[in-house]
N, C-alpha and C. Protein backbone atom coordinates (compact mmCIF):
# COMPACT_ATOMS: atom_id res chain seq x y z
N UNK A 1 104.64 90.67 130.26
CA UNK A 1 103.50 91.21 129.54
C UNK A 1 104.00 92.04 128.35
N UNK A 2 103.45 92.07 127.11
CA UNK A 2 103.67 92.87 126.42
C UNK A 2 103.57 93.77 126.11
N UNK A 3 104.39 95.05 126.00
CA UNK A 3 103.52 96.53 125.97
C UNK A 3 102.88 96.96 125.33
N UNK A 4 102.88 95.97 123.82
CA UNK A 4 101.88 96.58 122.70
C UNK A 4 100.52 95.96 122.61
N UNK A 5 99.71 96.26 123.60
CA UNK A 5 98.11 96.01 123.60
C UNK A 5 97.49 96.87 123.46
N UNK A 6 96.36 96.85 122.75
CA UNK A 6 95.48 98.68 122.92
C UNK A 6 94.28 97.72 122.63
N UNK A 7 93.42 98.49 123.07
CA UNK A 7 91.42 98.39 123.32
C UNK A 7 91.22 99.46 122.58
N UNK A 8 90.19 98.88 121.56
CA UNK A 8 89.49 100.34 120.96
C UNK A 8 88.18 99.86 121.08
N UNK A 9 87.14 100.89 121.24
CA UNK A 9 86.16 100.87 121.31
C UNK A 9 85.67 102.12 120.21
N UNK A 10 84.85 101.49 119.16
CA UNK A 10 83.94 102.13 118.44
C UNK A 10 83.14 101.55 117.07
N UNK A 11 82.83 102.54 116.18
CA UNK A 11 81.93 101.92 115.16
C UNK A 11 82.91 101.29 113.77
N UNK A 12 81.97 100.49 112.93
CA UNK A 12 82.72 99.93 111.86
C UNK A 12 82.08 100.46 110.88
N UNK A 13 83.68 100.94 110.05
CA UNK A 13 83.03 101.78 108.96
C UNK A 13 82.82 101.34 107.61
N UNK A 14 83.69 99.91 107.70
CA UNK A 14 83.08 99.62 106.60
C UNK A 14 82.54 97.57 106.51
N UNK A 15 81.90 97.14 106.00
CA UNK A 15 81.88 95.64 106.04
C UNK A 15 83.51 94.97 106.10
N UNK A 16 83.62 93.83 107.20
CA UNK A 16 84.97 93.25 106.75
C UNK A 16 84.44 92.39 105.12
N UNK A 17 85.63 92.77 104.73
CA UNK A 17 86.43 92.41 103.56
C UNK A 17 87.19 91.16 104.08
N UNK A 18 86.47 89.86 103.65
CA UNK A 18 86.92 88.40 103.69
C UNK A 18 88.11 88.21 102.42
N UNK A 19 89.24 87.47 102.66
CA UNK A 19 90.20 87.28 101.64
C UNK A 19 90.70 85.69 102.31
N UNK A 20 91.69 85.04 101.82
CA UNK A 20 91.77 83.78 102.13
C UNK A 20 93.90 83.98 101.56
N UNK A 21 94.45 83.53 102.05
CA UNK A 21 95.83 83.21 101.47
C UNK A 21 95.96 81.73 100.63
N UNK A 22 96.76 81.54 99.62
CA UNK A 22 96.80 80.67 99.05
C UNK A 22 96.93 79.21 99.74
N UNK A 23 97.05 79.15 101.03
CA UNK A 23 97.08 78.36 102.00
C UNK A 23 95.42 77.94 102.61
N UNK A 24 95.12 78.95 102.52
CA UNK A 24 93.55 78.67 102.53
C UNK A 24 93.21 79.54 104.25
N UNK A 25 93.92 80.03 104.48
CA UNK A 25 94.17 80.72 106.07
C UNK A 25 92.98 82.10 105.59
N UNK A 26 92.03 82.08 106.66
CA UNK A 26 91.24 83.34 106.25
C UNK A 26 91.54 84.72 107.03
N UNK A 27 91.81 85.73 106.63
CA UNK A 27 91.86 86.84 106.91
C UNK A 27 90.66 88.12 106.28
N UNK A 28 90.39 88.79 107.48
CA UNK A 28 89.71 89.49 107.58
C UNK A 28 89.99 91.11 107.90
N UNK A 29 89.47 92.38 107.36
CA UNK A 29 89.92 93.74 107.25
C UNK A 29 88.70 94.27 107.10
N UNK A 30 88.84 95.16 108.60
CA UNK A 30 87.77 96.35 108.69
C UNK A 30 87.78 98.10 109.43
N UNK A 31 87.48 98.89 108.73
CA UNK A 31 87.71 100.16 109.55
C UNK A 31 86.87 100.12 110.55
N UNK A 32 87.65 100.80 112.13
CA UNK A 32 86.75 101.27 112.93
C UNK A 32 87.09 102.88 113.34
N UNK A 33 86.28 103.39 113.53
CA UNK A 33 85.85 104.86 113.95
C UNK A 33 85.64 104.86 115.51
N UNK A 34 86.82 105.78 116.31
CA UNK A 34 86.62 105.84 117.32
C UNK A 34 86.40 107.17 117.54
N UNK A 35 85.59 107.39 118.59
CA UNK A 35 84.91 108.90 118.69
C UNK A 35 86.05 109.32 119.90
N UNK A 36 86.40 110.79 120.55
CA UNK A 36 86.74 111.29 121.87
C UNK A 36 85.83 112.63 122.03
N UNK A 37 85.11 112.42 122.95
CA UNK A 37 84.45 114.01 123.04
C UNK A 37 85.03 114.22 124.13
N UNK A 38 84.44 115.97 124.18
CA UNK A 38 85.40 116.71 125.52
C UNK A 38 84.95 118.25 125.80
N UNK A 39 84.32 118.83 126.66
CA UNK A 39 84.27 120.37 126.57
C UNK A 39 85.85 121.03 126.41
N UNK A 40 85.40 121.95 125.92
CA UNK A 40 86.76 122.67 126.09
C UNK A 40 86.75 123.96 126.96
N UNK A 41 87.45 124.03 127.79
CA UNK A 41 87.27 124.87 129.62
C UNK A 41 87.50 125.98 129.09
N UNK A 42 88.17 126.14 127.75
CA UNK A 42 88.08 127.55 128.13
C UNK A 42 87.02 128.06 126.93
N UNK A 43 86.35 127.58 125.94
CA UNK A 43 85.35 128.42 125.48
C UNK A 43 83.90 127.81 125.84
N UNK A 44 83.55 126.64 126.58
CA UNK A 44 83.02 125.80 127.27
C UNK A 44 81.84 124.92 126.31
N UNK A 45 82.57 124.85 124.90
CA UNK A 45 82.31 123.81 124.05
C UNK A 45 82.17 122.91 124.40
N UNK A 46 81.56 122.25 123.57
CA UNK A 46 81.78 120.70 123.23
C UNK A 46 82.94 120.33 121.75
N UNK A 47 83.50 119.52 122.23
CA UNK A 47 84.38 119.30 121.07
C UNK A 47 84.67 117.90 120.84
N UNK A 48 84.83 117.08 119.43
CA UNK A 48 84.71 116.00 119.20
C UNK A 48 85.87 115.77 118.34
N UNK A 49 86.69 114.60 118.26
CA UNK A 49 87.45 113.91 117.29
C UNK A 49 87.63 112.33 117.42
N UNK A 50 87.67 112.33 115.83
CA UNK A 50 87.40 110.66 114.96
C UNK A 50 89.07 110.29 114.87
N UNK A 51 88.90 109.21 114.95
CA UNK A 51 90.44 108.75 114.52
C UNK A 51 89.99 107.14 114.25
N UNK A 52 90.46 106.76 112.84
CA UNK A 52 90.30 105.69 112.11
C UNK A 52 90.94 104.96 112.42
N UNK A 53 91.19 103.39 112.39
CA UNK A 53 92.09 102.22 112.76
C UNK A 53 91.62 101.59 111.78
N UNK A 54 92.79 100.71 110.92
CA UNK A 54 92.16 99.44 110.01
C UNK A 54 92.09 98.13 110.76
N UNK A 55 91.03 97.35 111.24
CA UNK A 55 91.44 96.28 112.05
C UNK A 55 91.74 95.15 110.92
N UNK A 56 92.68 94.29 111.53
CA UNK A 56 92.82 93.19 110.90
C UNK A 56 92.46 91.89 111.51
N UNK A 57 91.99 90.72 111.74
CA UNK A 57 91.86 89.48 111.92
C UNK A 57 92.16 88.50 111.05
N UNK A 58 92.65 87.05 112.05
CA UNK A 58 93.03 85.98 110.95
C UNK A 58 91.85 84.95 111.06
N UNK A 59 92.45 83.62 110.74
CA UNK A 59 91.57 82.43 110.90
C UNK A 59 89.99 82.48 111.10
N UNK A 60 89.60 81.96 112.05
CA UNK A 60 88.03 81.63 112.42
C UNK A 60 87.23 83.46 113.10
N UNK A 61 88.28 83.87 113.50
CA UNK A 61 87.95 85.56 114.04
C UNK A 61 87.96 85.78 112.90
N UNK A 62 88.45 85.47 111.38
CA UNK A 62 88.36 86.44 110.51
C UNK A 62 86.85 86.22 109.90
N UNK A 63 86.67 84.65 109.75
CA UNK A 63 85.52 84.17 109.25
C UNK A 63 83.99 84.87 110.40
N UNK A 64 84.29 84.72 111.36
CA UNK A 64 83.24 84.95 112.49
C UNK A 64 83.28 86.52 112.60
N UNK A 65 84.37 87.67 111.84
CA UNK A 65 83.92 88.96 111.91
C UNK A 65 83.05 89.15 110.94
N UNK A 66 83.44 88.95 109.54
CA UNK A 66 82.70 88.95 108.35
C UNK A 66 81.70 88.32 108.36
N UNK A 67 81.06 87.40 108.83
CA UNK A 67 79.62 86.92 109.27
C UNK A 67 79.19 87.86 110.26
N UNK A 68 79.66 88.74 111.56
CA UNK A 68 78.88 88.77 112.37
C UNK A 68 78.46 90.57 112.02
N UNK A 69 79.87 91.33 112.07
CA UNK A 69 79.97 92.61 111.52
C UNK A 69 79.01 93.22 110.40
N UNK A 70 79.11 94.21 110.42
CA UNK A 70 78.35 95.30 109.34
C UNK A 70 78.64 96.59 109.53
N UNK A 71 78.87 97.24 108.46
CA UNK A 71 78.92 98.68 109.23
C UNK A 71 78.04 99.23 109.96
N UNK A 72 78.50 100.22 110.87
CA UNK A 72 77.74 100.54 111.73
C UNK A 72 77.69 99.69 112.95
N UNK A 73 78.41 98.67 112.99
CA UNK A 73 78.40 97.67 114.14
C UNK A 73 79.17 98.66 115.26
N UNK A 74 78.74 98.44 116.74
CA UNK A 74 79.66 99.43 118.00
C UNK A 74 80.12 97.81 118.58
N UNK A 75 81.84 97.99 118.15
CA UNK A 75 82.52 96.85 119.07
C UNK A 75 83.58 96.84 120.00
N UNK A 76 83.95 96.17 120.23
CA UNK A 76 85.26 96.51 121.18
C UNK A 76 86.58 95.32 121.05
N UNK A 77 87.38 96.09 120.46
CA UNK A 77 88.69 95.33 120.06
C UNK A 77 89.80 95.50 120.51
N UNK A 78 90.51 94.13 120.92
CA UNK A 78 91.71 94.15 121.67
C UNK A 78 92.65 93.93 120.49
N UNK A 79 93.73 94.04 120.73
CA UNK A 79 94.81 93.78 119.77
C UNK A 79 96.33 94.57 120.13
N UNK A 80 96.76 94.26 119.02
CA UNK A 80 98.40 95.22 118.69
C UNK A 80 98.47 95.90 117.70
N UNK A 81 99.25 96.48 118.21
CA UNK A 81 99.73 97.73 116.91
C UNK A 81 100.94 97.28 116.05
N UNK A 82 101.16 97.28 114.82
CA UNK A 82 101.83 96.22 114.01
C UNK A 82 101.80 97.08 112.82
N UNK A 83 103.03 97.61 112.03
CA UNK A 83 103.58 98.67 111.31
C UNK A 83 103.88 97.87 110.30
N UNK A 84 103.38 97.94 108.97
CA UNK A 84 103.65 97.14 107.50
C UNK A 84 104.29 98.28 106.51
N UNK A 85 105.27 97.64 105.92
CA UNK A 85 105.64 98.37 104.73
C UNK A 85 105.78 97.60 103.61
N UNK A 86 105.59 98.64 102.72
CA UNK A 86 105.56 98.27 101.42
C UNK A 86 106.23 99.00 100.26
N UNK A 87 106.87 98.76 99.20
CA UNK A 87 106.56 99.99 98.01
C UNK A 87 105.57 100.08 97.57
N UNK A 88 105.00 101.19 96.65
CA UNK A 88 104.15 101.16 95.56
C UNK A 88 104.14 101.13 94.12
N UNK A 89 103.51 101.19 93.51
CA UNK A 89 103.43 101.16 92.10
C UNK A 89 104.41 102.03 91.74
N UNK A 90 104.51 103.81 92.28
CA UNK A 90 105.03 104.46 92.06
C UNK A 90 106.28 104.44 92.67
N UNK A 91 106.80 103.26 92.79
CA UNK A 91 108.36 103.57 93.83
C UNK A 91 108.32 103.83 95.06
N UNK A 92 107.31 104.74 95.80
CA UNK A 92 107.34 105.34 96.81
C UNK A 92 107.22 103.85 97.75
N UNK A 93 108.01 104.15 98.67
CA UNK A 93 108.35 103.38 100.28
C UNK A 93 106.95 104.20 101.23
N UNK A 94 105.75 103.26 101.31
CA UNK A 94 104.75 103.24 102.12
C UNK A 94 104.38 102.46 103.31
N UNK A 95 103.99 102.89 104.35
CA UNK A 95 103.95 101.96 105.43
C UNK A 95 102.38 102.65 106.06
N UNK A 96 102.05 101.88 107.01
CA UNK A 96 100.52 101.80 107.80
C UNK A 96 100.77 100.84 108.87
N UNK A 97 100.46 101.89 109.99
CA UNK A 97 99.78 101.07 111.08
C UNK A 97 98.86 100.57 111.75
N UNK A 98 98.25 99.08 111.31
CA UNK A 98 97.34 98.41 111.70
C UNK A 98 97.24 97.77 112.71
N UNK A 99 95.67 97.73 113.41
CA UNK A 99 95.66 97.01 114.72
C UNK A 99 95.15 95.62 114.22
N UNK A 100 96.37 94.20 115.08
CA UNK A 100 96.12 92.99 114.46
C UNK A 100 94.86 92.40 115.85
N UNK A 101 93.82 92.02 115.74
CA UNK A 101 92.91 91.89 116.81
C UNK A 101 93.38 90.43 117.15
N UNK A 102 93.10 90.70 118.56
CA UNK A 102 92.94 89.66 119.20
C UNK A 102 91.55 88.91 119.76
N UNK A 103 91.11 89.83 120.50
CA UNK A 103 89.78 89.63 120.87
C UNK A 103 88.88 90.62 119.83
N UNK A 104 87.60 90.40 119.47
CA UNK A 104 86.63 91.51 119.08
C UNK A 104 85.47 90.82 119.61
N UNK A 105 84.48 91.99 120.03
CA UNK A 105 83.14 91.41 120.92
C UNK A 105 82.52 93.15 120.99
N UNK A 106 80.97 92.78 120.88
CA UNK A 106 80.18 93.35 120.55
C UNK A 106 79.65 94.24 121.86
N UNK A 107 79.57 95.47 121.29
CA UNK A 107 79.63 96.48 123.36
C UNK A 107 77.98 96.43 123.28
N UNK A 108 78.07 96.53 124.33
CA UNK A 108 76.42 95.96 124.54
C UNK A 108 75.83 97.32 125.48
N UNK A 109 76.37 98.75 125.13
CA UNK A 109 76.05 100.32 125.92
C UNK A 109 74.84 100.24 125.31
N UNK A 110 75.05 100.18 123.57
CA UNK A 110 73.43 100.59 123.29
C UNK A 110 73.05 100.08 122.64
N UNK A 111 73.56 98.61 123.07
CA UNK A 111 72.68 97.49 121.93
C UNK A 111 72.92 96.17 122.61
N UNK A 112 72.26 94.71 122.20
CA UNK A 112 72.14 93.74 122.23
C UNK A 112 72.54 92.79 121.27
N UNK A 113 73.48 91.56 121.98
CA UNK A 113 73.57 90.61 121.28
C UNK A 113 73.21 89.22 121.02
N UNK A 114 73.08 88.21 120.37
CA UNK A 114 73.01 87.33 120.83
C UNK A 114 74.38 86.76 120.17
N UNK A 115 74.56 85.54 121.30
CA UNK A 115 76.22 85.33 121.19
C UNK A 115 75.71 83.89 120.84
N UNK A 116 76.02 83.14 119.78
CA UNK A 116 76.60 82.09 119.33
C UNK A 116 77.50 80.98 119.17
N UNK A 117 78.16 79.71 119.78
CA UNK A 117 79.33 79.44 119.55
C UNK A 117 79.03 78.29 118.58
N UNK A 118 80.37 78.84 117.70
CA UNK A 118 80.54 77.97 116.80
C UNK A 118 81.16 76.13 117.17
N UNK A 119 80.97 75.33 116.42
CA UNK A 119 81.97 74.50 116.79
C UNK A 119 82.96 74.69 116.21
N UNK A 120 83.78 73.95 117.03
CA UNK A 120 85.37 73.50 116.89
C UNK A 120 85.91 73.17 115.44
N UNK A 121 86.35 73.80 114.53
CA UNK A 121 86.66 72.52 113.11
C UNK A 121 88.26 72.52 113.07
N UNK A 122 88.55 71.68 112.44
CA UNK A 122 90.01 71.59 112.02
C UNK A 122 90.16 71.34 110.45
N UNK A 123 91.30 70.82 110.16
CA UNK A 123 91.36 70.40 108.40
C UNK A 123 90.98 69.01 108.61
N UNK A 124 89.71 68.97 107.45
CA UNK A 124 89.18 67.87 107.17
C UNK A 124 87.55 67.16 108.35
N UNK A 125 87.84 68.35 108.85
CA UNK A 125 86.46 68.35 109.92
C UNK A 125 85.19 69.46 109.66
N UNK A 126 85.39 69.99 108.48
CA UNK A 126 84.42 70.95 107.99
C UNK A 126 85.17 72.18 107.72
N UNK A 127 86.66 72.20 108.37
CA UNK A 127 87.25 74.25 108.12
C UNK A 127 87.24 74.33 106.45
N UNK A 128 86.98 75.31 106.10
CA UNK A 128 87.37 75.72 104.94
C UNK A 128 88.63 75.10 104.25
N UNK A 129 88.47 75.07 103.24
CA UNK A 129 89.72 74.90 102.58
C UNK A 129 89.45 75.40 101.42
N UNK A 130 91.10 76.46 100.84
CA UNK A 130 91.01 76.81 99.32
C UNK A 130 91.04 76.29 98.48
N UNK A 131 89.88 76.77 97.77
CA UNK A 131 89.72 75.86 96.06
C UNK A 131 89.84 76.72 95.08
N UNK A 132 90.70 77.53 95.46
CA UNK A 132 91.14 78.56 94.20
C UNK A 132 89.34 79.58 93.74
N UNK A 133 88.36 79.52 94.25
CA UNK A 133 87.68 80.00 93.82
C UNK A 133 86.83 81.04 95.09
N UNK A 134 87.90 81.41 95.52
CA UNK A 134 87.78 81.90 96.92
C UNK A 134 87.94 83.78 96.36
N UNK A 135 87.06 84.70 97.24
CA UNK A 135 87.74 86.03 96.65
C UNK A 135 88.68 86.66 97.26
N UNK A 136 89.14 87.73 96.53
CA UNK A 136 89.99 88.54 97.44
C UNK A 136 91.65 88.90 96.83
N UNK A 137 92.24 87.38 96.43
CA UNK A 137 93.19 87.00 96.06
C UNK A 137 93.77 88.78 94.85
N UNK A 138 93.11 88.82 93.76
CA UNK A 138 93.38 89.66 92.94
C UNK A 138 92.17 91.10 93.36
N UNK A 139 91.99 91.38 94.37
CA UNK A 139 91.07 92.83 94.52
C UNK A 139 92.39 93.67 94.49
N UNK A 140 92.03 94.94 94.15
CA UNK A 140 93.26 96.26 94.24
C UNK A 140 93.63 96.43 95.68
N UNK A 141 95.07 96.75 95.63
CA UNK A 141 95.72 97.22 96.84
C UNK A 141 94.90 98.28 97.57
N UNK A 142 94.69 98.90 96.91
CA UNK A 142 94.33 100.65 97.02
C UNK A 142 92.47 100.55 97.06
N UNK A 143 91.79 101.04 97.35
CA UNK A 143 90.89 101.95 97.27
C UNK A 143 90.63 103.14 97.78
N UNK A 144 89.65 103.73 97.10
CA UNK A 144 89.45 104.92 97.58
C UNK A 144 88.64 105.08 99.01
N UNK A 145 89.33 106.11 99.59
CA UNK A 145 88.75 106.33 101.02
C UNK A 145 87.11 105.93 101.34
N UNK A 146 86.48 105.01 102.14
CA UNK A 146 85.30 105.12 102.51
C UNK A 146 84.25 106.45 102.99
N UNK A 147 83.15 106.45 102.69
CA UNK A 147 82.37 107.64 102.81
C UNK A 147 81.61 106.98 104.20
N UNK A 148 81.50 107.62 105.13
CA UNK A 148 81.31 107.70 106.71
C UNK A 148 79.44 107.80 106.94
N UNK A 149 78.90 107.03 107.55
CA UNK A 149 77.48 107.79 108.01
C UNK A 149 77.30 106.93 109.08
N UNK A 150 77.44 107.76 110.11
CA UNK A 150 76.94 107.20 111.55
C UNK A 150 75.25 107.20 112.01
N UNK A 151 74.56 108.31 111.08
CA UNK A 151 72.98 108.35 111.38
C UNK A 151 72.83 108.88 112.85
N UNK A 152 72.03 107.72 113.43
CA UNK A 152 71.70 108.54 115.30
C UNK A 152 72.52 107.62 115.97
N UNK A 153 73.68 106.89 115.87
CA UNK A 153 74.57 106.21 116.84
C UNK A 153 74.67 107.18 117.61
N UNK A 154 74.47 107.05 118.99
CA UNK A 154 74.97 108.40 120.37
C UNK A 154 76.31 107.59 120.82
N UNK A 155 77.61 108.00 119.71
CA UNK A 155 78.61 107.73 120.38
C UNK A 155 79.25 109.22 120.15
């Protein structure tokens, strides 16, 4: 078994962001927001903390998040933890650790789904294929941090 599995459970903060590789392979990228609440024993608070994850998905999970997702979606994602580096513009040696999903599926505590299956495609049976007019390819590395609104989610 492998030791690097983790389950997260929480909200999506922002729409996945569909991109395609010059291969025509679709990949998919989305923040999720996981909540931990907790009293604290000794002033007998309540106390809360967020901690962000960028999820990533490939292929038909990537196509089937970005169709199904929205922010604000409450899901539950399996995956690994998987450490990228890079330079930047500025020279600087940058790295991030992203969870690569395996499973994602919709928690059903305080909501409902209806579940769908797609068919089966392959190349030349309906999958996608790149025609250069696909997006994503040239969007910026970088953006600026997403702005957060959970509303009345009771997570």
């Amino acid at each position: 078994m492998n030791g690097n599995t983790v389950t997260l459970v929480g909200n999506v903060t922002r729409d996945p962001e569909l991109r395609f590789t010059p291969s025509g392979q679709a990949n998919a990228t989305f923040g999720l927001a996981v909540n931990r609440v907790w009293n604290d024993r000794q002033t007998n608070e309540k106390k809360e903390a967020v901690s962000f994850f960028d999820i990533v998905c490939w292929r038909e999970m990537a196509e089937n998040a970005s169709e199904s997702l929205s922010k604000g979606s409450r899901v539950i994602v399996t995956g690994r933890l998987e450490q990228r580096s890079w330079e930047g513009q500025d020279g600087e040696k940058r790295s991030k650790i992203e969870v690569i999903a395996d499973e994602i599926g919709p928690s059903l505590r305080w909501a409902t789904a209806e579940i769908r299956k797609n068919d089966r495609r392959g190349p030349g049976e309906g999958a996608p294929a790149y025609n250069g007019a696909r997006p994503a390819a040239n969007a910026p590395a970088s953006a600026p941090p997403p702005s957060y609104d959970y509303g009345d989610e009771p997570f």
